[in-house]
N, C-alpha and C. Protein backbone atom coordinates (compact mmCIF):
# COMPACT_ATOMS: atom_id res chain seq x y z
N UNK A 1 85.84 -25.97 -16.91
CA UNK A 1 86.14 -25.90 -15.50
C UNK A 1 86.92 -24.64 -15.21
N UNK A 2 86.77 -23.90 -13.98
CA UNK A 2 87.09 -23.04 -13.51
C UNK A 2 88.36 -23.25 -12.64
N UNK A 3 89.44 -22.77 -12.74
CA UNK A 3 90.58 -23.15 -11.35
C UNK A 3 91.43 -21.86 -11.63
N UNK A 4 92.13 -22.16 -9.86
CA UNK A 4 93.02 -20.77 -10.01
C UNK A 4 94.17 -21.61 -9.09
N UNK A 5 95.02 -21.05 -8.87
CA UNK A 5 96.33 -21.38 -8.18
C UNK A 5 95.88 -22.50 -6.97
N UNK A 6 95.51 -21.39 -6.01
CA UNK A 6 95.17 -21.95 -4.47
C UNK A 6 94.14 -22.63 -4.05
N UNK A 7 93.00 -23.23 -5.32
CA UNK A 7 91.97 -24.15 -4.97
C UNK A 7 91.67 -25.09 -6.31
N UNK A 8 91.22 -26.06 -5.67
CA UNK A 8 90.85 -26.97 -6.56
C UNK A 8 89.73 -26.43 -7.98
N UNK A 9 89.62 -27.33 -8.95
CA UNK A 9 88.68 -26.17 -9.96
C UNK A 9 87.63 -26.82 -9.56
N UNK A 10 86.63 -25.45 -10.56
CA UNK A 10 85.06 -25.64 -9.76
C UNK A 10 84.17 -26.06 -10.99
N UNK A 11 83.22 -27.09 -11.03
CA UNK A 11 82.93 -27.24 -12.04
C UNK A 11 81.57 -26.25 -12.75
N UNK A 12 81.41 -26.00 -13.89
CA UNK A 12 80.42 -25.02 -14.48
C UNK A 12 79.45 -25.86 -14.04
N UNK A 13 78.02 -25.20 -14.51
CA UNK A 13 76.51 -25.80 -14.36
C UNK A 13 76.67 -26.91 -15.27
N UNK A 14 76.97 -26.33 -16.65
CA UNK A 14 76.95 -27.37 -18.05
C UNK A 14 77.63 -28.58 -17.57
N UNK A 15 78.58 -29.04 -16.85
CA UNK A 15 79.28 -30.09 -16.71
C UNK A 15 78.12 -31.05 -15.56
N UNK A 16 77.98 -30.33 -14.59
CA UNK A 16 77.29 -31.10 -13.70
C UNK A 16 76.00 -31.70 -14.52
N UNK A 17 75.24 -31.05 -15.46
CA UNK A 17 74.30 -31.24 -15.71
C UNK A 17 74.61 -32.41 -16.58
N UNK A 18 75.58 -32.79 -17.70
CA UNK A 18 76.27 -33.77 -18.62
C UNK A 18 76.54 -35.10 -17.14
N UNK A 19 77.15 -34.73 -16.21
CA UNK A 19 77.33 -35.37 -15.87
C UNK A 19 76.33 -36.46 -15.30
N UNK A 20 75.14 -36.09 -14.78
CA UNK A 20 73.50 -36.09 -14.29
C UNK A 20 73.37 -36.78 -15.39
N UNK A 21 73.16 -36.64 -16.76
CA UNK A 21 72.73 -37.54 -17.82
C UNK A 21 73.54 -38.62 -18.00
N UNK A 22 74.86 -38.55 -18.05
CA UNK A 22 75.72 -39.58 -18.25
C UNK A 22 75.54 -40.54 -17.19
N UNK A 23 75.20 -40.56 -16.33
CA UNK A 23 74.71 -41.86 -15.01
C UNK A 23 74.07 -42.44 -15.43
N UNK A 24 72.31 -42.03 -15.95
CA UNK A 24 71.23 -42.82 -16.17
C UNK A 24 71.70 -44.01 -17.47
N UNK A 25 71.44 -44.66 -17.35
CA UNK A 25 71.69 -45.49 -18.93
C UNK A 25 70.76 -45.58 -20.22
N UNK A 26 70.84 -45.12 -20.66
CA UNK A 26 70.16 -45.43 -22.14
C UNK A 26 69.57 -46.55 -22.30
N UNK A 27 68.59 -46.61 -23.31
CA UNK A 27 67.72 -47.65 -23.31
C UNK A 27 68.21 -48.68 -24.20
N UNK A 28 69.50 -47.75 -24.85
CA UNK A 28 70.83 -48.48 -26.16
C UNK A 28 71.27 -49.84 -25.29
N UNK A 29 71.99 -48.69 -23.77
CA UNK A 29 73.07 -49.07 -23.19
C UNK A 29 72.16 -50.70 -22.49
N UNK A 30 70.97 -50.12 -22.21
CA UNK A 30 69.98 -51.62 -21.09
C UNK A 30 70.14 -52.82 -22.38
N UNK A 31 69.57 -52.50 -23.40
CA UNK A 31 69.29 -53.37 -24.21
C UNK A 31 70.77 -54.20 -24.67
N UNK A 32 72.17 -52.83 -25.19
CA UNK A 32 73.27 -54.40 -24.79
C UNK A 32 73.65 -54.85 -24.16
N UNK A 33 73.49 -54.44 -22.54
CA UNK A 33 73.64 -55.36 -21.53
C UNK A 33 72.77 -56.62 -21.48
N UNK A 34 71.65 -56.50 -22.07
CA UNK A 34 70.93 -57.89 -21.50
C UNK A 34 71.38 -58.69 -23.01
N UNK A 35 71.69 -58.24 -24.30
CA UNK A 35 72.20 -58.89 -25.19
C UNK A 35 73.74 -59.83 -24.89
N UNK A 36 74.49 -58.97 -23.96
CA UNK A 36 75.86 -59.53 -23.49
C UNK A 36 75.28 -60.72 -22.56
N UNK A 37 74.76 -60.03 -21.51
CA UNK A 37 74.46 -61.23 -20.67
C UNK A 37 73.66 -62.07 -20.70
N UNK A 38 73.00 -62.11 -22.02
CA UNK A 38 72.35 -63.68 -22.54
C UNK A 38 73.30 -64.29 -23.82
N UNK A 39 74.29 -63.95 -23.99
CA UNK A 39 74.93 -64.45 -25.08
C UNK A 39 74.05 -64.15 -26.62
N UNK A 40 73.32 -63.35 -26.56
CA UNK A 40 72.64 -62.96 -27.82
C UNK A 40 73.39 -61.99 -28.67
N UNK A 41 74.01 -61.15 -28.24
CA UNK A 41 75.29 -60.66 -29.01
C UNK A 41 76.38 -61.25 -29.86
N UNK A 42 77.03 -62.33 -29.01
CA UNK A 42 77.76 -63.02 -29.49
C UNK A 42 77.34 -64.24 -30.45
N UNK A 43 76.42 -64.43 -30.30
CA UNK A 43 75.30 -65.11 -31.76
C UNK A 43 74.90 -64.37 -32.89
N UNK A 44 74.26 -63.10 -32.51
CA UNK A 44 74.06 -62.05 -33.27
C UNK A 44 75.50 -61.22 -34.62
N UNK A 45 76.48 -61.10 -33.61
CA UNK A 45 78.11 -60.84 -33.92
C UNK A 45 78.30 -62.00 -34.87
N UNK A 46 77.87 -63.41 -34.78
CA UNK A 46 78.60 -64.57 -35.72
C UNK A 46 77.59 -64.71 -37.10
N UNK A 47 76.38 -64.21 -36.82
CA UNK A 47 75.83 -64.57 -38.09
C UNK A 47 75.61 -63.58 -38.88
N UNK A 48 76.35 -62.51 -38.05
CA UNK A 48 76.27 -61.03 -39.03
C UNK A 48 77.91 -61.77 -40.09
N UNK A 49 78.53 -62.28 -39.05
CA UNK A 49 79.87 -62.59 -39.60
C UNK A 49 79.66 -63.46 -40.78
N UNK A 50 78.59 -64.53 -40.95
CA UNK A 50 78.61 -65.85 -42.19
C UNK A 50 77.74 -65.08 -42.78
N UNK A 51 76.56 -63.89 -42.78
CA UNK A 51 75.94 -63.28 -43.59
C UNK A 51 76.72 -62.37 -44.67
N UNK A 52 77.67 -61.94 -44.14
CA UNK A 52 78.59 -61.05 -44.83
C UNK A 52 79.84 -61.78 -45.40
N UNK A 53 79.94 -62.98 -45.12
CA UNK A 53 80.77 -63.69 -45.92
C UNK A 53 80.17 -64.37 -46.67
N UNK A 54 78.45 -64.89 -46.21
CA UNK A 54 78.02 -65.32 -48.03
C UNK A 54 77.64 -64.76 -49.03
N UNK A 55 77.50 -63.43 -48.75
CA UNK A 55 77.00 -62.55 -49.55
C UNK A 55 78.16 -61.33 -50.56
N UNK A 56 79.62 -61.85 -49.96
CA UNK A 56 80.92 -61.32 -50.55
C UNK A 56 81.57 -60.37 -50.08
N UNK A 57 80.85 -59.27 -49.11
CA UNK A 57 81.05 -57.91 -48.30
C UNK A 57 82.39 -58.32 -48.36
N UNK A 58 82.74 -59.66 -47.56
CA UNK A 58 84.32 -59.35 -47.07
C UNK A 58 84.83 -59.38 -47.88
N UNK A 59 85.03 -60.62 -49.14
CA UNK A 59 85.60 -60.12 -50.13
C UNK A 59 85.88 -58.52 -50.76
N UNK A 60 84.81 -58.47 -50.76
CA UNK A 60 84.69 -56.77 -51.55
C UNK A 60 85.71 -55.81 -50.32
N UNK A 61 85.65 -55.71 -49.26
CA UNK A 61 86.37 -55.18 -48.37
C UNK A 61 87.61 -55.41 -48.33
N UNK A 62 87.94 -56.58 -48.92
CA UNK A 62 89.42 -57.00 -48.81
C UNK A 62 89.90 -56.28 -50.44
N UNK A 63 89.28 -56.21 -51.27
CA UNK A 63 89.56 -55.44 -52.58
C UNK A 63 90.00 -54.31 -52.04
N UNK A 64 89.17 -53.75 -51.75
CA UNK A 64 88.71 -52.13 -51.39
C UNK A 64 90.41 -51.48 -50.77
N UNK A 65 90.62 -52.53 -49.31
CA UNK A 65 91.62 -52.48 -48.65
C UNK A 65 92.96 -52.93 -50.03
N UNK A 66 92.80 -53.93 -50.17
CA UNK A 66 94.07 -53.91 -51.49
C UNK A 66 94.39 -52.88 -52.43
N UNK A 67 92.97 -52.06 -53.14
CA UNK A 67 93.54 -51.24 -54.35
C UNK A 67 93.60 -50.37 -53.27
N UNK A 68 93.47 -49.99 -52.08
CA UNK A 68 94.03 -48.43 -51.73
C UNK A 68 95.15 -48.75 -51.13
N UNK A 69 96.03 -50.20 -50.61
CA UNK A 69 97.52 -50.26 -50.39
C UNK A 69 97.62 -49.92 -51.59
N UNK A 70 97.28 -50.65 -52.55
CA UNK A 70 98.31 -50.24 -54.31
C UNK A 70 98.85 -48.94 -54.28
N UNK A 71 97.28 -48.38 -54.35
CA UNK A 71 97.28 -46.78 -55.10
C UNK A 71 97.89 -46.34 -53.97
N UNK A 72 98.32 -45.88 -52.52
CA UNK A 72 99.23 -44.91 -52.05
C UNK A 72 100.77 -45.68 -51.84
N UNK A 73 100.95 -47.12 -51.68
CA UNK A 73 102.00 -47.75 -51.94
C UNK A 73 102.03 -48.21 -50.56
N UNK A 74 102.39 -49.82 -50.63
CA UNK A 74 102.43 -50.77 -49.59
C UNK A 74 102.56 -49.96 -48.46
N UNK A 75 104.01 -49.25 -48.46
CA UNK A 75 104.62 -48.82 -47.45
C UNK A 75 104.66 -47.80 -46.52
N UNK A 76 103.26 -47.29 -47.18
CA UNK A 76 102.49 -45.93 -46.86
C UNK A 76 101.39 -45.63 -46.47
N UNK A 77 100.76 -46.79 -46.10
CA UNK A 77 99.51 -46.98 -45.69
C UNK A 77 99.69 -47.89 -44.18
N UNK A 78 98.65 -46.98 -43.40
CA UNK A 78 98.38 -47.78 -42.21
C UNK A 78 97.29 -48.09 -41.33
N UNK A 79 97.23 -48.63 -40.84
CA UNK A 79 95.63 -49.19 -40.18
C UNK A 79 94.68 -48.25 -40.12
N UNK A 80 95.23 -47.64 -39.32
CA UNK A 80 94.31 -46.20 -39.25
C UNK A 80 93.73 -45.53 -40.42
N UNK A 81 94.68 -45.52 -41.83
CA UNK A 81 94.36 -44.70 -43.16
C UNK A 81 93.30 -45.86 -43.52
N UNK A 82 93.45 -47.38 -43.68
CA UNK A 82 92.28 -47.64 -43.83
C UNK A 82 90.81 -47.94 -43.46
N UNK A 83 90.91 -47.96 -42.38
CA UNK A 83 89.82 -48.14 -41.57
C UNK A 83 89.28 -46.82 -41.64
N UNK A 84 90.04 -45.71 -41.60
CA UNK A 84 89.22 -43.93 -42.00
C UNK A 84 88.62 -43.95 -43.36
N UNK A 85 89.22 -44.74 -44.18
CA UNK A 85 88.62 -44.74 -45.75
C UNK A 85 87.83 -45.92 -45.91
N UNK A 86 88.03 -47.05 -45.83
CA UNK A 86 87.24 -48.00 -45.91
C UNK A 86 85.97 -48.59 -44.82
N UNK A 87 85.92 -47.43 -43.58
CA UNK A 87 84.78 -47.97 -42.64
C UNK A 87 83.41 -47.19 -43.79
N UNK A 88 83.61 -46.30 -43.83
CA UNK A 88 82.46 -45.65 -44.25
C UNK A 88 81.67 -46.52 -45.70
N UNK A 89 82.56 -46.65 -46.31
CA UNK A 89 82.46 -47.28 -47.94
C UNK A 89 81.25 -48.99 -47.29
N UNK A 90 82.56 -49.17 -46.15
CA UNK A 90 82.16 -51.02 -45.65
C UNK A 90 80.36 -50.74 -44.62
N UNK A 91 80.24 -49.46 -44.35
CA UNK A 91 78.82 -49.45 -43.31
C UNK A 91 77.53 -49.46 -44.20
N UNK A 92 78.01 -48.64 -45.65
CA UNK A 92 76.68 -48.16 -46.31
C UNK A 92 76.47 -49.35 -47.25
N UNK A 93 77.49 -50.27 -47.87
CA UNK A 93 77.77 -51.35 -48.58
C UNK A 93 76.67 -52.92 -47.83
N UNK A 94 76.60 -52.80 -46.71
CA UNK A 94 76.02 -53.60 -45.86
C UNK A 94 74.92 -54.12 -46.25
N UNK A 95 74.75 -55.32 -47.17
CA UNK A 95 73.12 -55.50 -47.93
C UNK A 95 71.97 -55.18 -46.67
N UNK A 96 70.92 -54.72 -47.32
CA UNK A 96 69.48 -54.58 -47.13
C UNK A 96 69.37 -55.87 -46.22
N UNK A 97 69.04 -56.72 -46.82
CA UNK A 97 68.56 -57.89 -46.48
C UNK A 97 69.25 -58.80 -44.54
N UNK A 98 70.29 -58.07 -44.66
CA UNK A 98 71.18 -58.76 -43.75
C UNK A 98 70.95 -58.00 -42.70
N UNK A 99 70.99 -56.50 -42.89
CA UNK A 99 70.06 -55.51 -41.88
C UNK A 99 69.50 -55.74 -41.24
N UNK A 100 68.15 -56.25 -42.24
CA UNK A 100 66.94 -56.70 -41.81
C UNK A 100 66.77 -57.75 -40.85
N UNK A 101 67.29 -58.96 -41.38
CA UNK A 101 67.64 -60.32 -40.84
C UNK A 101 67.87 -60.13 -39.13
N UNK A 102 69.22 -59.28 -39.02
CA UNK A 102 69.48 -58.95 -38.00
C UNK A 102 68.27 -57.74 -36.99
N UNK A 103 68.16 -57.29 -37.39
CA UNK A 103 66.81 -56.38 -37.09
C UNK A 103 66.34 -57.17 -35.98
N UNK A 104 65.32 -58.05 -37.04
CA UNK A 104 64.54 -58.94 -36.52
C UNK A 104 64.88 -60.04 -35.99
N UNK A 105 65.66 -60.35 -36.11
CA UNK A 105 66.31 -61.35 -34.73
C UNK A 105 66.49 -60.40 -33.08
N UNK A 106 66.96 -59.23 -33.07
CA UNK A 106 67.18 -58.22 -32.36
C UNK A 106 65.88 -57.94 -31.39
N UNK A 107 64.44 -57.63 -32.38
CA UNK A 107 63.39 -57.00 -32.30
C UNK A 107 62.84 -58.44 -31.58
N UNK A 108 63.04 -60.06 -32.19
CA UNK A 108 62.33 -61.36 -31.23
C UNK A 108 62.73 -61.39 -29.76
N UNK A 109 64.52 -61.09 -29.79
CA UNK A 109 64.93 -61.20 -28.35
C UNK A 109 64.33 -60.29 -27.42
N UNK A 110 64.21 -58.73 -27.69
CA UNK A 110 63.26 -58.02 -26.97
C UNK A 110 62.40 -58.16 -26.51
N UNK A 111 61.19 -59.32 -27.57
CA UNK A 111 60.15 -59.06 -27.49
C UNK A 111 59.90 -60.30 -25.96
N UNK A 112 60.95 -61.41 -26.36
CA UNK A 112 60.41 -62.70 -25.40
C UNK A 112 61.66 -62.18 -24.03
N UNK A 113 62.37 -61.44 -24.14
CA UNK A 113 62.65 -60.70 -22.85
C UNK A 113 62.08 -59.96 -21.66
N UNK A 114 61.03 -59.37 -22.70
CA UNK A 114 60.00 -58.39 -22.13
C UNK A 114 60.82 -57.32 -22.09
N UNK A 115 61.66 -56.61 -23.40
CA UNK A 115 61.87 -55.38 -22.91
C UNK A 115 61.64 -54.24 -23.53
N UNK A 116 60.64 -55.21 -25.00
CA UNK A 116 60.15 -53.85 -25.56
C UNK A 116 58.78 -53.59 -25.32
């Protein structure tokens, strides 16, 4: 943005044009709205939750989070340090299978929605 003392600032082309895209919604953004507002999210959210607890993820995550309090020391570690170190480790760790599962539960609601 452009400004000087005696007037308000002026915005560049590049901004207006970001801004023009940022209105329309994504086809991301349509699809979790109609997931929120059928409660298919929050179904989706719980059985990602018992998939990953029968399969140990959380366990293993709760390790993960323990040996790196150890190793920098209780008192030195904070939410933020682990969630920067342990999101990445916890996204790629995510079995195959549970992916999938979810996928296709995802890909049925679309389909009897009519929105793919």
């Amino acid at each position: 943005m452009r400004s000087s003392i005696n007037r308000p600032p002026t915005p560049n082309d590049d901004e207006e044009e970001e801004e023009e895209v940022g209105k329309e919604a994504s086809l991301g953004d349509i699809i979790n709205l109609k997931l929120v507002e059928s409660g298919e999210k929050e179904r989706l959210m719980e059985l990602l939750r018992e998939r990953l607890v029968e399969c140990g993820w959380r366990d293993d995550m709760k390790a993960l989070c323990r040996a790196y309090a150890r190793k920098k020391g209780r008192n030195n570690v904070t939410l933020d340090d682990l969630i920067h170190v342990i999101t990445p480790k916890g996204r790629a760790s995510v079995p195959d299978a549970v992916k999938a599962e979810l996928l296709q539960r995802i890909r049925s609601f679309l389909m009897s929605s009519s929105l793919w």
